[in-house]
Protein backbone atom coordinates (compact mmCIF):
# COMPACT_ATOMS: atom_id res chain seq x y z
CA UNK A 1 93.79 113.15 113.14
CA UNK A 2 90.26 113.79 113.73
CA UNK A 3 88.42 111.88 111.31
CA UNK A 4 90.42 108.55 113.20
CA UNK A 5 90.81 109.96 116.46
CA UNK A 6 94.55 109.43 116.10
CA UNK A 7 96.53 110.53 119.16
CA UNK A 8 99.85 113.04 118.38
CA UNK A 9 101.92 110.58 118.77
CA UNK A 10 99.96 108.26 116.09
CA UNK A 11 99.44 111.05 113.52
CA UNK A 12 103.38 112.01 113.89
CA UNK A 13 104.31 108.05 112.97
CA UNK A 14 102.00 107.45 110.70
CA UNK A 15 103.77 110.93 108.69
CA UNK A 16 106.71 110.34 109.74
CA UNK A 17 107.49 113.69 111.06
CA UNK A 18 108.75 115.27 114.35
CA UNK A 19 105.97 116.43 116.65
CA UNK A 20 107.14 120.01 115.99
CA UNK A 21 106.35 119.83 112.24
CA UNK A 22 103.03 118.97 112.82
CA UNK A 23 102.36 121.75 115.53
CA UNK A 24 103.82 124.17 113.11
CA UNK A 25 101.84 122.51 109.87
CA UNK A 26 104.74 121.97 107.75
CA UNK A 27 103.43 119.38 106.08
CA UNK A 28 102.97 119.71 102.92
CA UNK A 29 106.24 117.80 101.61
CA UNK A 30 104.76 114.75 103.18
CA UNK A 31 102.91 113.14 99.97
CA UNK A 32 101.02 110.05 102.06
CA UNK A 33 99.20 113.32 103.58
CA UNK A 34 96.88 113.66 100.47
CA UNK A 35 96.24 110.07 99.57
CA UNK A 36 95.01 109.49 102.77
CA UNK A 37 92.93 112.15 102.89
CA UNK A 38 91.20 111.23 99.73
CA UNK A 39 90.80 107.39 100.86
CA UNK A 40 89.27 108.49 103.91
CA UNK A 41 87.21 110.95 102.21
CA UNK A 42 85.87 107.93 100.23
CA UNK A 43 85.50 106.20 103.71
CA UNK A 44 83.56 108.79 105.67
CA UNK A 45 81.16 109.27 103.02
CA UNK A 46 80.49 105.62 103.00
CA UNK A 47 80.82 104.94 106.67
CA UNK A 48 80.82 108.08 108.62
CA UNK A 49 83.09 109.57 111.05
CA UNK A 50 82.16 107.72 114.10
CA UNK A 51 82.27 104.56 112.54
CA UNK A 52 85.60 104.98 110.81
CA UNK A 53 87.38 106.26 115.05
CA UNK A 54 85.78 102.43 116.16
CA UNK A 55 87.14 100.42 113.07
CA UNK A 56 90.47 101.93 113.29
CA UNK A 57 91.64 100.45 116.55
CA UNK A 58 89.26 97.27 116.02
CA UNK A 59 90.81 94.25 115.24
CA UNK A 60 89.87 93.43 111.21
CA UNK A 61 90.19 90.46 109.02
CA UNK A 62 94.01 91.75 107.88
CA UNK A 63 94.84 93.48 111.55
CA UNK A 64 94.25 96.27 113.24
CA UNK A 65 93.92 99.43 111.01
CA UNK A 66 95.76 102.02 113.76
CA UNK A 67 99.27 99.49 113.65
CA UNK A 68 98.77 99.30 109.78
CA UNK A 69 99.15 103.26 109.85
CA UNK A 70 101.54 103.67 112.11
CA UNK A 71 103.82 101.02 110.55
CA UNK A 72 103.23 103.14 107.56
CA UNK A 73 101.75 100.10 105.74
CA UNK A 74 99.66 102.27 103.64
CA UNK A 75 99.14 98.99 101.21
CA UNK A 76 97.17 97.10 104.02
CA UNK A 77 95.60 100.43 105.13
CA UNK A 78 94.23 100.86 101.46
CA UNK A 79 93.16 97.03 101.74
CA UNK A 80 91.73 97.34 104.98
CA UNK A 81 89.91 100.23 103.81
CA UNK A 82 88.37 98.13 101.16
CA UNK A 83 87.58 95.18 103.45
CA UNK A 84 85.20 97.95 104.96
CA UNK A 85 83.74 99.24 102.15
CA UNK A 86 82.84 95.74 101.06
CA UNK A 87 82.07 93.97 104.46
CA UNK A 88 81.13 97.30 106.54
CA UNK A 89 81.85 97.91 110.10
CA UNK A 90 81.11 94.17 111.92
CA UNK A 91 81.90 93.46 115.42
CA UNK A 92 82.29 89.63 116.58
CA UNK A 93 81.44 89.12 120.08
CA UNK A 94 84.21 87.49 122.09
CA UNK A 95 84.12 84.78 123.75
């Protein structure tokens, strides 16, 4: 949630869980939780923190990373993930 700077609401449909599981950290039956944090693991090292909260909600070759994860399109996520490991963070002016 941190590493993204994913709202509640985001991190709870990305999971899939009630807002109350997550406040309590029940969690753990939720097996997305640690691929994700090993891809992003992978990402921050590469990218850092900051840049990984701007590319999630910027709009990327395949979409927009933050609908990807909360459509629980893990698949693009991973892909989009790549895209930015390959390409790095670029911004296009608009306009």
């Amino acid at each position: 949630m941190e590493l993204l700077g994913l709202t509640e609401d985001e991190l709870c449909r990305t999971l899939d869980v009630e807002p109350l599981a997550l406040l309590s950290g029940q969690l753990e039956h939720r097996g997305e939780l640690p691929i994700l944090l090993d891809l992003l693991a992978e990402a921050r090292e590469r990218a850092g923190a900051a840049v990984l909260r701007r590319w999630v909600r910027a709009s990327a070759p395949r979409g927009r990373p933050i609908e990807m994860l909360t459509q629980r399109d893990f698949a693009s996520f991973e892909d989009a993930l790549a895209d930015l490991s390959e390409r790095g963070f670029v911004l296009r002016g608009g306009g």
